[in-house]
N, C-alpha and C. Protein backbone atom coordinates (compact mmCIF):
# COMPACT_ATOMS: atom_id res chain seq x y z
N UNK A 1 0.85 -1.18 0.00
CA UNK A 1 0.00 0.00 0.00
C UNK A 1 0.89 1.24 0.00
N UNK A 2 0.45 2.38 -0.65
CA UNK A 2 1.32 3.61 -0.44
C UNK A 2 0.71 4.39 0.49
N UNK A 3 1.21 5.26 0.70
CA UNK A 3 0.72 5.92 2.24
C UNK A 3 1.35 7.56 2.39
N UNK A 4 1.43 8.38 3.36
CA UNK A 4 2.26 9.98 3.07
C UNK A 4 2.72 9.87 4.25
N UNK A 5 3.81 9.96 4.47
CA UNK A 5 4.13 10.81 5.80
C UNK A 5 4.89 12.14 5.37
N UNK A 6 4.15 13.09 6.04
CA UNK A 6 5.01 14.22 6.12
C UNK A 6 5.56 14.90 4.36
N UNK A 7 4.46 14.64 3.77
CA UNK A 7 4.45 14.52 2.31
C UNK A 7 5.56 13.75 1.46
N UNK A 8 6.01 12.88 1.87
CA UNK A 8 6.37 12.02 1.20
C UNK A 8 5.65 10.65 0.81
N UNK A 9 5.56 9.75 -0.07
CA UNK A 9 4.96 9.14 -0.31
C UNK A 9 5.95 7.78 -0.03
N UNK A 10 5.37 6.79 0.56
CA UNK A 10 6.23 5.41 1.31
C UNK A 10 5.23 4.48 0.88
N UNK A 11 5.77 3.25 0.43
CA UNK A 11 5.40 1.88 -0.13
C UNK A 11 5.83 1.04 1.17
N UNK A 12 4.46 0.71 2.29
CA UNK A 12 4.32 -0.42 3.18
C UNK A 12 3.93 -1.65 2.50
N UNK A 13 4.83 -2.56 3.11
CA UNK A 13 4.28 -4.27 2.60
C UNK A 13 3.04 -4.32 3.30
N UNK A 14 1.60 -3.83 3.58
CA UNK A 14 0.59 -4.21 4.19
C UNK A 14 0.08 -5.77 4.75
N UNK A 15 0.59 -6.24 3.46
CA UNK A 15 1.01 -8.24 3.49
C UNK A 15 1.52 -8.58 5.20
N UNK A 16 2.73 -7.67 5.22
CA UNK A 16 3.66 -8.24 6.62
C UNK A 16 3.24 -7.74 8.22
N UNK A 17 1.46 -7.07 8.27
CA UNK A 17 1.17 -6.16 9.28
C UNK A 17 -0.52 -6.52 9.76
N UNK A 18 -0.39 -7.00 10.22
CA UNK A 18 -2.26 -7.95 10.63
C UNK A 18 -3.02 -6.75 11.22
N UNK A 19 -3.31 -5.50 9.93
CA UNK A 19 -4.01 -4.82 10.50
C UNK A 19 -4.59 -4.58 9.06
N UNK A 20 -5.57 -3.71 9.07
CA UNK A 20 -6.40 -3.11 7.24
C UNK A 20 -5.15 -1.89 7.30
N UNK A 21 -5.71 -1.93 6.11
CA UNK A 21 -4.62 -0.32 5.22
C UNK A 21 -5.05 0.39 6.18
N UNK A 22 -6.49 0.77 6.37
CA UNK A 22 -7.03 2.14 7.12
C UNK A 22 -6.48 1.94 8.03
N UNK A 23 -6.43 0.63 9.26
CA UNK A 23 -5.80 1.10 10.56
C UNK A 23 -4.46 1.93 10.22
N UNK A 24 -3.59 1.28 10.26
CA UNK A 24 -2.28 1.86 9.19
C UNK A 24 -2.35 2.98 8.83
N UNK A 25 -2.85 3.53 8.14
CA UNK A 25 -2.78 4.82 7.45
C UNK A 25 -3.46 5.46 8.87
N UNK A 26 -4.20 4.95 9.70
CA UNK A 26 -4.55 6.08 10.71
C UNK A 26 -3.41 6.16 11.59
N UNK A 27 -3.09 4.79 11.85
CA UNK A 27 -1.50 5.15 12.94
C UNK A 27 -0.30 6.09 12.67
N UNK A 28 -0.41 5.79 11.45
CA UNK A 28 0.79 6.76 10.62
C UNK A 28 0.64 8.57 10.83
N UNK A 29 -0.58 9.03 10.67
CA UNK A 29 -1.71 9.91 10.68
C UNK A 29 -1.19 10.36 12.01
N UNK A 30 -1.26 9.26 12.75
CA UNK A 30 -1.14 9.71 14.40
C UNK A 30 -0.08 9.96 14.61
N UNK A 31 0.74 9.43 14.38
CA UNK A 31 2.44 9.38 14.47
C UNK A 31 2.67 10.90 13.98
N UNK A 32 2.28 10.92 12.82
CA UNK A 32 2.82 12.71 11.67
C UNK A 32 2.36 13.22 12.83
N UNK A 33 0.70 13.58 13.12
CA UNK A 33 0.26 14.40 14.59
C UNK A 33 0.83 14.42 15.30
N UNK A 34 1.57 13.87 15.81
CA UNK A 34 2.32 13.61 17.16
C UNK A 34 1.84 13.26 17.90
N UNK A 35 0.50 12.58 17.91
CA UNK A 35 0.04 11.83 18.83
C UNK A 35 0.00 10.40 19.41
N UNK A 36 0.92 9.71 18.28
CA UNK A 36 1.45 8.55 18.61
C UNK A 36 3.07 8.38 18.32
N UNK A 37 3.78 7.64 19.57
CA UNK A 37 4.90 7.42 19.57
C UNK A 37 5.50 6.07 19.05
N UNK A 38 4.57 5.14 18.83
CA UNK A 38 4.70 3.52 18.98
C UNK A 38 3.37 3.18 17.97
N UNK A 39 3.60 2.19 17.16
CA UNK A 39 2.60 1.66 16.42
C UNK A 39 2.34 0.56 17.38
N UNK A 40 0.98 0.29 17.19
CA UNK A 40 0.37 -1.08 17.82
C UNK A 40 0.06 -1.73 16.81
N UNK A 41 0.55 -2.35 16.32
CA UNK A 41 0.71 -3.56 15.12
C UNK A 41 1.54 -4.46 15.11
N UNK A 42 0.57 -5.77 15.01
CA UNK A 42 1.54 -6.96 14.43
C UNK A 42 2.24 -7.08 13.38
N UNK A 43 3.52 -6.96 13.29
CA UNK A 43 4.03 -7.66 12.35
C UNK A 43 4.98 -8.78 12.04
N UNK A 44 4.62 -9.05 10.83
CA UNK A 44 5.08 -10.82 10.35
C UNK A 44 6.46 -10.54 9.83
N UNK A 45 7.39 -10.91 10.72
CA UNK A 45 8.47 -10.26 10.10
C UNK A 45 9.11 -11.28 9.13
N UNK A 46 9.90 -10.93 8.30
CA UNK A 46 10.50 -12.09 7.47
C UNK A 46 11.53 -13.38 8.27
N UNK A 47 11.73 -14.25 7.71
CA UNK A 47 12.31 -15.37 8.25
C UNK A 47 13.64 -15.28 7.35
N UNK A 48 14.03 -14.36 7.58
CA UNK A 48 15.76 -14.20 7.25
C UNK A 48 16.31 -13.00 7.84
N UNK A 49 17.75 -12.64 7.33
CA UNK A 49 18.41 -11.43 7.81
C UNK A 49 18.04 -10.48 8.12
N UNK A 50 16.99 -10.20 6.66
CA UNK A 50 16.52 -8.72 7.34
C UNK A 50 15.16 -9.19 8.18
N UNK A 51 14.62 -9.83 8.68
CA UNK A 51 13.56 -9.98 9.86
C UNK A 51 14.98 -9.94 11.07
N UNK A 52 16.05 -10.64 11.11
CA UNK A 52 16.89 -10.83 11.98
C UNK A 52 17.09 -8.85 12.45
N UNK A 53 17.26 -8.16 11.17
CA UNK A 53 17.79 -7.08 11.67
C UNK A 53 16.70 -6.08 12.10
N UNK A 54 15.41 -6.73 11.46
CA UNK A 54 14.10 -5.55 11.85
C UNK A 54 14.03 -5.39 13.38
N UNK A 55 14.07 -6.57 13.72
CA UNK A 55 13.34 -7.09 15.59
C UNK A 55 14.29 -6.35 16.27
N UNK A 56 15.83 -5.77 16.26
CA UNK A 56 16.27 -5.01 17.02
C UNK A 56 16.15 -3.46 16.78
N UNK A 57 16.03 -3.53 15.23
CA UNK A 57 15.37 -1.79 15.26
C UNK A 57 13.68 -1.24 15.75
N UNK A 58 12.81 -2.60 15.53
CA UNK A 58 11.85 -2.37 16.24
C UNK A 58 11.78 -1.70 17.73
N UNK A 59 12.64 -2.42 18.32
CA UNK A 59 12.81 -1.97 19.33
C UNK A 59 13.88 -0.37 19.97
N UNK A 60 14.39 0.28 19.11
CA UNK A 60 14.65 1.40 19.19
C UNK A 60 13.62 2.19 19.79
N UNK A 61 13.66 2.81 20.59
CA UNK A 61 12.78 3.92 21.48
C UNK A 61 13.03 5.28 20.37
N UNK A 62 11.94 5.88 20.66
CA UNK A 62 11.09 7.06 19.51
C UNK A 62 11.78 8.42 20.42
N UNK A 63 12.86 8.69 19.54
CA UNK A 63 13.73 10.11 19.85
C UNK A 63 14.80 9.72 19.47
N UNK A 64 14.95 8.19 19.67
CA UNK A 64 16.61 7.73 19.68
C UNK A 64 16.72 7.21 18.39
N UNK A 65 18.67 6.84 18.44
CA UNK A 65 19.24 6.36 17.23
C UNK A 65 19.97 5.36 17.95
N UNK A 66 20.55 4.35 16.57
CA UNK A 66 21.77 3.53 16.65
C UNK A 66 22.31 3.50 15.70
N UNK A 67 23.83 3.45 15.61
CA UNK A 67 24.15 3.15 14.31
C UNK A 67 24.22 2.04 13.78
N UNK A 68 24.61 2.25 12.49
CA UNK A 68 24.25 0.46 11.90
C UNK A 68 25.63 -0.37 12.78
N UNK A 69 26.78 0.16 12.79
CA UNK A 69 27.95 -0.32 13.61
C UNK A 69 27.30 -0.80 15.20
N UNK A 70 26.20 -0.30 15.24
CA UNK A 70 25.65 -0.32 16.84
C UNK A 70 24.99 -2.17 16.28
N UNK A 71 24.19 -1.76 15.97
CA UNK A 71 23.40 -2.96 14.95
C UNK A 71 24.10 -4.26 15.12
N UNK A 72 24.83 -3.65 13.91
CA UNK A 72 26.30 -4.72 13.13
C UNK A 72 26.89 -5.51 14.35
N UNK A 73 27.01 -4.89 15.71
CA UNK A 73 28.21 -5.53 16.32
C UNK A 73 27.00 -6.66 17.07
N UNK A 74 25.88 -6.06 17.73
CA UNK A 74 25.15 -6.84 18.52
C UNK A 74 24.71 -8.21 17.80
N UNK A 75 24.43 -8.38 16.29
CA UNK A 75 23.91 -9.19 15.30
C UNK A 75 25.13 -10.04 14.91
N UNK A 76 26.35 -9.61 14.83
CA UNK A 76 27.69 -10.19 14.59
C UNK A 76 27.91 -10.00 13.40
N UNK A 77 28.03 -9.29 12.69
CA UNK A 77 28.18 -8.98 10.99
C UNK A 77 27.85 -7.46 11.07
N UNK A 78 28.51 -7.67 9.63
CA UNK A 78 29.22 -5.96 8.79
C UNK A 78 27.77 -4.90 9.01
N UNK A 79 28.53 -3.47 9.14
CA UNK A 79 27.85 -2.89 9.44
C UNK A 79 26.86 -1.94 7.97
N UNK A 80 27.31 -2.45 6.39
CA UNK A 80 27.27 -2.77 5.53
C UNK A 80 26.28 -3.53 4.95
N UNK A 81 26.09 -4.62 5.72
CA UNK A 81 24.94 -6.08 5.81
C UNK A 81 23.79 -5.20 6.40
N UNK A 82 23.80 -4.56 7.65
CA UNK A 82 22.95 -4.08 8.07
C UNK A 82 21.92 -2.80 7.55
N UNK A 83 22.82 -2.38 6.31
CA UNK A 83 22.46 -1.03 5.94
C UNK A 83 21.50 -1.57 4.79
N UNK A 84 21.91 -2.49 4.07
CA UNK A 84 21.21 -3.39 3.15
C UNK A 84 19.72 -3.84 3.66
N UNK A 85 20.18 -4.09 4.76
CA UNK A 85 19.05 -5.23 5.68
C UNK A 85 17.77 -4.14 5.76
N UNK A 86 18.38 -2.53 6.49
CA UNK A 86 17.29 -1.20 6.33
C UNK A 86 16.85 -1.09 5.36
N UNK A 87 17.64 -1.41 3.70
CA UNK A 87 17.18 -0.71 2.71
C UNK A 87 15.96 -1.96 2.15
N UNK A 88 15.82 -2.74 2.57
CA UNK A 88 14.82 -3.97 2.46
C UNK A 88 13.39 -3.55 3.56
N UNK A 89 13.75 -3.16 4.40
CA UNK A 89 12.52 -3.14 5.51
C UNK A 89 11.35 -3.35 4.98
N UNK A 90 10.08 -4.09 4.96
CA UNK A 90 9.00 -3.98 3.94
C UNK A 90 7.71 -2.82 4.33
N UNK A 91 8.32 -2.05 5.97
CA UNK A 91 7.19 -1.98 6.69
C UNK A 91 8.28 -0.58 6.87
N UNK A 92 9.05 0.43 6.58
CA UNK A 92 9.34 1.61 6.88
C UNK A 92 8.34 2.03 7.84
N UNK A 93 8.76 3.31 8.33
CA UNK A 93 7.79 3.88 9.46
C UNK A 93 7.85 3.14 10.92
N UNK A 94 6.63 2.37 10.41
CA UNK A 94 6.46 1.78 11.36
C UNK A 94 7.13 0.09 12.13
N UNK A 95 8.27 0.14 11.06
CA UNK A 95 9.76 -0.72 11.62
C UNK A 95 10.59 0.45 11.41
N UNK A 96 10.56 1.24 12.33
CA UNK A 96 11.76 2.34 12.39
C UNK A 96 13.11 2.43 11.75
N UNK A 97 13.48 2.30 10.56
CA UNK A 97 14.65 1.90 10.35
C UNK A 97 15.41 2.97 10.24
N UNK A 98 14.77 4.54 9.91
CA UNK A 98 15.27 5.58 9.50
C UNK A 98 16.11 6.01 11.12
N UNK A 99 15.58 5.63 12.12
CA UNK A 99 16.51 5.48 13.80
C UNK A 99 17.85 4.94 13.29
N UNK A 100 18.36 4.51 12.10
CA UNK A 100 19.67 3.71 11.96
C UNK A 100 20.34 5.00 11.61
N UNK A 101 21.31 4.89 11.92
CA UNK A 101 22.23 5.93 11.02
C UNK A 101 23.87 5.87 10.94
N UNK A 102 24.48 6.34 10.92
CA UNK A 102 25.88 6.60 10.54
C UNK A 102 26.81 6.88 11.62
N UNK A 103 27.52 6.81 11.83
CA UNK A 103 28.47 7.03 12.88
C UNK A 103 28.60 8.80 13.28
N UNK A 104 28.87 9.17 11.55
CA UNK A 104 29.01 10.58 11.22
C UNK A 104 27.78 11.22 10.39
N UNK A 105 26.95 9.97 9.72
CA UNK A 105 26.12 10.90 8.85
C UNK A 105 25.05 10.15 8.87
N UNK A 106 23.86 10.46 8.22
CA UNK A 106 22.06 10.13 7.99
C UNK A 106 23.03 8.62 7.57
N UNK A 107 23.61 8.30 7.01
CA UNK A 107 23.56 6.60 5.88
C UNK A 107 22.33 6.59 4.92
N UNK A 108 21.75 6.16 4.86
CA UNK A 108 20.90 5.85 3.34
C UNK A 108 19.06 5.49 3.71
N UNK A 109 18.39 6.05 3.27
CA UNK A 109 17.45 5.49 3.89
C UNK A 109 16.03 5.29 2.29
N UNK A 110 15.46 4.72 2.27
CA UNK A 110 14.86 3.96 1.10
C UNK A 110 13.71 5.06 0.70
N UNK A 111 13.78 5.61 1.62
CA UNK A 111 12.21 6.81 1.24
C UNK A 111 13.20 7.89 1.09
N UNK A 112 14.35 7.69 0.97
CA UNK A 112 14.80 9.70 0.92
C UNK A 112 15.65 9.92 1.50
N UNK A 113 16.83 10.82 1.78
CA UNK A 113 17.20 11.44 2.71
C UNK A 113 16.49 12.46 3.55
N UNK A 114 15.85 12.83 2.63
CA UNK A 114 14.84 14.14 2.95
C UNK A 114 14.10 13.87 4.47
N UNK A 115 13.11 12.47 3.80
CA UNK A 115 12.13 12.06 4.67
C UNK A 115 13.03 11.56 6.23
N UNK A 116 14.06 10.96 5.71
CA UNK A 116 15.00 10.26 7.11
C UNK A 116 14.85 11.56 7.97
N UNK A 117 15.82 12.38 7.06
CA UNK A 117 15.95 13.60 8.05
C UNK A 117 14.35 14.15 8.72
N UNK A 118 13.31 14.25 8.17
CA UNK A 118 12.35 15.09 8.96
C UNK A 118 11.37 13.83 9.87
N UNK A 119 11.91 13.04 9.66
CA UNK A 119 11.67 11.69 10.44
C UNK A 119 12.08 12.01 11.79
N UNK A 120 13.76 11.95 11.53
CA UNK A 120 14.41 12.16 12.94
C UNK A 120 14.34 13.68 13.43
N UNK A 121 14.32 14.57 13.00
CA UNK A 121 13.31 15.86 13.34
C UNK A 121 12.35 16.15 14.13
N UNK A 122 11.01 15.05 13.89
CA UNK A 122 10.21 14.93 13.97
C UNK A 122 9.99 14.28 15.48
N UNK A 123 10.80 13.05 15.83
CA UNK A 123 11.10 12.72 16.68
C UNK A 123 12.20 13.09 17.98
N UNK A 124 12.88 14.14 17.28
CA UNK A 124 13.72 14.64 18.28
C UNK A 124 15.04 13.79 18.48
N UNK A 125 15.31 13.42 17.23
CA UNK A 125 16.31 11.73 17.78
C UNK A 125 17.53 13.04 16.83
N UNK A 126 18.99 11.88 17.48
CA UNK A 126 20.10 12.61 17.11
C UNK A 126 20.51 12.84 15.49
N UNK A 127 20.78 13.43 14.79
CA UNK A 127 21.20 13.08 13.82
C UNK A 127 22.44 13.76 13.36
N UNK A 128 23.42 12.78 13.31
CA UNK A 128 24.86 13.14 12.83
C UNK A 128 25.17 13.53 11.91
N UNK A 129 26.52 14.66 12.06
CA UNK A 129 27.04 15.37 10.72
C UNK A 129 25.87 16.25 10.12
N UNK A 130 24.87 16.59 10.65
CA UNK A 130 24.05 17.56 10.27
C UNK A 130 24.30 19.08 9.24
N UNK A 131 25.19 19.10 10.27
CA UNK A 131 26.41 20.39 9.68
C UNK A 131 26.50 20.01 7.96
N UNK A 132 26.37 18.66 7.88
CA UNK A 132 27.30 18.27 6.71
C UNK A 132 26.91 17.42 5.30
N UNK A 133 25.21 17.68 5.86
CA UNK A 133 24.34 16.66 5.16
C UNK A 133 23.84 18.20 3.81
């Protein structure tokens, strides 16, 4: 399903999230408002690497970051693997992946730099090399 945050337009796997589009698109809704910090949704995460790497960015708290090196070391592999693993997420948003970032800079994020950045903006979370983006 496509969806807006913050006028950008994002492609959710709806497939991987046991809720309707509408719930979804209202949580999202809530989130842009600022009235939600946390999605309440199931999701089916994949049965490989990148499900391996979603379940610890899921759990990133809403302000904060890690870097993929943060990632990389806890998972045991390149911090490289992990950036890949973000650029797969099927469920952006609401599997936080844009919380990943760089040691020194945003790193790469599948909806944009733009959107990463007013993501972490949005949330108040750190974002490195700012100066420099």
């Amino acid at each position: 399903m496509w969806s807006h945050v913050f006028d950008h337009g994002i492609e959710i796997d709806d497939s991987r999230i046991e809720a309707s589009s509408e719930t979804i698109r209202d949580q999202l809704r809530e989130y842009e408002d600022g009235a939600r910090e946390t999605f309440v949704l199931e999701i089916a995460y994949p049965d490989d690497f990148t499900g391996a790497v979603m379940r610890p960015i899921a759990a990133i708290p809403f302000g904060e970051t890690r870097t993929y090196g943060d990632l990389a070391a806890d998972l045991e592999t390149a911090p490289i693997a992990v950036g890949q693993a973000c650029g797969r997420n099927p469920v952006p948003v609401v599997v936080p992946c844009h919380r990943v970032v760089g040691h020194d800079s945003l790193g790469g994020y599948a909806g944009g730099l733009a959107l990463k950045r007013r993501l972490l903006e949005h949330e108040g979370g750190s974002i490195p090399g700012l100066e420099h983006q």
